[in-house]
C-alpha atoms as a PDB file:
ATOM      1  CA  UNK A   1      -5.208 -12.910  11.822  1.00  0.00           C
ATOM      2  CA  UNK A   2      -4.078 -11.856   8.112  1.00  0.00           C
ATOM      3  CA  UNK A   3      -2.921 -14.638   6.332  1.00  0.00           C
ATOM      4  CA  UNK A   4       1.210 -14.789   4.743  1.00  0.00           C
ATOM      5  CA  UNK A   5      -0.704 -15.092   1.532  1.00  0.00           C
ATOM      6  CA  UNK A   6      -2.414 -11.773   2.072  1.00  0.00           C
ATOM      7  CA  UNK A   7       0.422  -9.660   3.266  1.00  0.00           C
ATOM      8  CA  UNK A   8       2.364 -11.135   0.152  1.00  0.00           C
ATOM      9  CA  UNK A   9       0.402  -9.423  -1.487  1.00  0.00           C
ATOM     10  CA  UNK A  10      -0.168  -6.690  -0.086  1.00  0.00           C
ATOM     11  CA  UNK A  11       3.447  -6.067  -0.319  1.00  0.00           C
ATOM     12  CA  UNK A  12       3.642  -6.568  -3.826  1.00  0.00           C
ATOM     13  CA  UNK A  13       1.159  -3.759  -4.438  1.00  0.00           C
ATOM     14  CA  UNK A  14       2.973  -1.493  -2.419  1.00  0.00           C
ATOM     15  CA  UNK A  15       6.568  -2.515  -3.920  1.00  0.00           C
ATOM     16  CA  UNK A  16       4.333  -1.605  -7.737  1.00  0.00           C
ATOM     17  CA  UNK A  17       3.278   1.694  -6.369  1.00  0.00           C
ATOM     18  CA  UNK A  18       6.196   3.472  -4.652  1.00  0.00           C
ATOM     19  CA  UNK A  19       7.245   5.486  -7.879  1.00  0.00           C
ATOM     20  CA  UNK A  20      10.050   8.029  -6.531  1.00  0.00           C
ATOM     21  CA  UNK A  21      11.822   9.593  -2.981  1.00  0.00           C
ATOM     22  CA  UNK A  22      12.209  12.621  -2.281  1.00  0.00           C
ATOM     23  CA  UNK A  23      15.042  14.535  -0.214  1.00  0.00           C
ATOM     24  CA  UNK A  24      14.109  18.216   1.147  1.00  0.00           C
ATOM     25  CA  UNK A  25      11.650  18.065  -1.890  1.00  0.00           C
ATOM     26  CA  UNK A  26      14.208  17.340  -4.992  1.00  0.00           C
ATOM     27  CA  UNK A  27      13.836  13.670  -6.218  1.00  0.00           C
ATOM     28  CA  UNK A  28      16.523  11.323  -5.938  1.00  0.00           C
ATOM     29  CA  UNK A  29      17.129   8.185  -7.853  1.00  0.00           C
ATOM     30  CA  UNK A  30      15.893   4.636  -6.735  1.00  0.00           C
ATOM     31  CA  UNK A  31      18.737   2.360  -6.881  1.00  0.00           C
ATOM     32  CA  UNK A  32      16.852  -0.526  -5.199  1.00  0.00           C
ATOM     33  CA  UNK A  33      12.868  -1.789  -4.886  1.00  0.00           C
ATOM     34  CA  UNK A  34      13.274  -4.987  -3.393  1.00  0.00           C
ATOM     35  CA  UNK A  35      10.619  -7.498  -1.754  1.00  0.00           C
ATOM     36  CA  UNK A  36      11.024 -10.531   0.371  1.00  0.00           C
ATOM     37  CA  UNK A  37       7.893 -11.780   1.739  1.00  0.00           C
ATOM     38  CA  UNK A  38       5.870  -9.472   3.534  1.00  0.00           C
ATOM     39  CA  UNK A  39       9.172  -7.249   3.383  1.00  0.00           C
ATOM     40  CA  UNK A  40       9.349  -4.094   0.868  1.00  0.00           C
ATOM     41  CA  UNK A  41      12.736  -2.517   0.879  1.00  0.00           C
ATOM     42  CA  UNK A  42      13.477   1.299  -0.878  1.00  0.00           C
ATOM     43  CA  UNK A  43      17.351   2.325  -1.369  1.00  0.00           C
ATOM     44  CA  UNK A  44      18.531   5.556  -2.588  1.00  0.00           C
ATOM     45  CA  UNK A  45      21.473   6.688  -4.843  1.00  0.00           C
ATOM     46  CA  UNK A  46      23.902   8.482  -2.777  1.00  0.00           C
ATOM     47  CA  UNK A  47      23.826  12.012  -2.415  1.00  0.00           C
ATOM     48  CA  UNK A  48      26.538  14.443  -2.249  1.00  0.00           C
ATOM     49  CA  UNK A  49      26.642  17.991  -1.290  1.00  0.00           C
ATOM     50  CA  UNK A  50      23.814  17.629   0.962  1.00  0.00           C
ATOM     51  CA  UNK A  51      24.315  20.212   3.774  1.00  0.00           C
ATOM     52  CA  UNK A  52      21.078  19.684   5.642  1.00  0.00           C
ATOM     53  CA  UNK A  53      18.189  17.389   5.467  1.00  0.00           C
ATOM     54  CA  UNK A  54      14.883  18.754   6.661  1.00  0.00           C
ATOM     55  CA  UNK A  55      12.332  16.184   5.286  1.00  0.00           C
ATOM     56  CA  UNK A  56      12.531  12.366   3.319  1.00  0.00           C
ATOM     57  CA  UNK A  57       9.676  11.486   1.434  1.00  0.00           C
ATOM     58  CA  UNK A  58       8.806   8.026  -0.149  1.00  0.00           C
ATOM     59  CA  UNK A  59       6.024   9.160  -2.867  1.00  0.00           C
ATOM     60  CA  UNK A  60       3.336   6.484  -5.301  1.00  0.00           C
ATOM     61  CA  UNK A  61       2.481   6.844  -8.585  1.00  0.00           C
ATOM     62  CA  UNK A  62       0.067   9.726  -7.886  1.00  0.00           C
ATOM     63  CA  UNK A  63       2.758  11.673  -5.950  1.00  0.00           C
ATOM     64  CA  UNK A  64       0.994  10.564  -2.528  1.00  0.00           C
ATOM     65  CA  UNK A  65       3.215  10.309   0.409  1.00  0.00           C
ATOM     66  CA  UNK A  66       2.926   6.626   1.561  1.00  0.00           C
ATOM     67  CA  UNK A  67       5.715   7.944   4.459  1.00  0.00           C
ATOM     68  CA  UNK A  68       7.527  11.110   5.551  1.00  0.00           C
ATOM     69  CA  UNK A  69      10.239  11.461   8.022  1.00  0.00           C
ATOM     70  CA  UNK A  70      11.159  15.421   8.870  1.00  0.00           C
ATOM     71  CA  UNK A  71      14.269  16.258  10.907  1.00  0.00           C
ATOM     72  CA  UNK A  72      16.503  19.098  11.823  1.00  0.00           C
ATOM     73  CA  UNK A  73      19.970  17.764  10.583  1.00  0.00           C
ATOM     74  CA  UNK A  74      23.073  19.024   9.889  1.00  0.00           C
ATOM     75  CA  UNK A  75      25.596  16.616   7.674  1.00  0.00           C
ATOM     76  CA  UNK A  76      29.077  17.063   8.314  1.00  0.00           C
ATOM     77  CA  UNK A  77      31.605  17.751   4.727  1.00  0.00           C
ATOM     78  CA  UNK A  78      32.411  14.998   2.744  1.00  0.00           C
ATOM     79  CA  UNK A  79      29.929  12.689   3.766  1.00  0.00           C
ATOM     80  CA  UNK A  80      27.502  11.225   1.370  1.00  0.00           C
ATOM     81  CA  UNK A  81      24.013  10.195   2.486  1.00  0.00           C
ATOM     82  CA  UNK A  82      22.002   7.202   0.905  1.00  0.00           C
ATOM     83  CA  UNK A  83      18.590   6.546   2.536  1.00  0.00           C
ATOM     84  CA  UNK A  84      16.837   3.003   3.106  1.00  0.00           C
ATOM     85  CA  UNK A  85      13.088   2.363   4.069  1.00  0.00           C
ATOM     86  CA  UNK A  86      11.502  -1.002   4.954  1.00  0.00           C
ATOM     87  CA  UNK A  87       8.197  -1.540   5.073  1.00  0.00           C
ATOM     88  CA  UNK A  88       6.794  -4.879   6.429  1.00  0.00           C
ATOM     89  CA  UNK A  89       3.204  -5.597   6.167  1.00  0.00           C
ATOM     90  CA  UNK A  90       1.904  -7.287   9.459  1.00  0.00           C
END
């Protein structure tokens, strides 16, 4: 069993590397890096005058992808997207 110490910190070097998102490959601003626990949370500014989103990246300091999420999706006018990843280390 990992110890809550462990994952703590674990977390904590995560949280210090994720360094930017990206959104069908064009960086958008992080508005949040939070942590709570084990917890690391990622929030987006919200983006306008996206039409389609075919891929969300969540990039570290040496533009590694720590995740990716691709999709096929169409966003209805008007709408504005803002996109939140949690990590928990287990």
């Amino acid at each position: 069993m990992i110890s809550k110490v462990y994952r703590e910190r674990t977390a904590a070097d995560l949280k210090s590397r994720i360094s930017k998102v990206l959104l069908n490959g064009k960086e958008t601003e992080i508005v949040g890096l939070s942590i709570s626990g084990a917890v690391v949370t990622v929030l987006t500014h919200r983006e306008e005058d996206i039409k389609h989103i075919e891929s969300v990246q969540v990039l570290d300091e040496q533009n590694n992808v720590i995740t990716e999420r691709t999709t096929d999706l169409d966003v209805s006018n008007n709408r504005t997207l803002d996109f939140r990843f949690t990590f928990e280390v287990v």
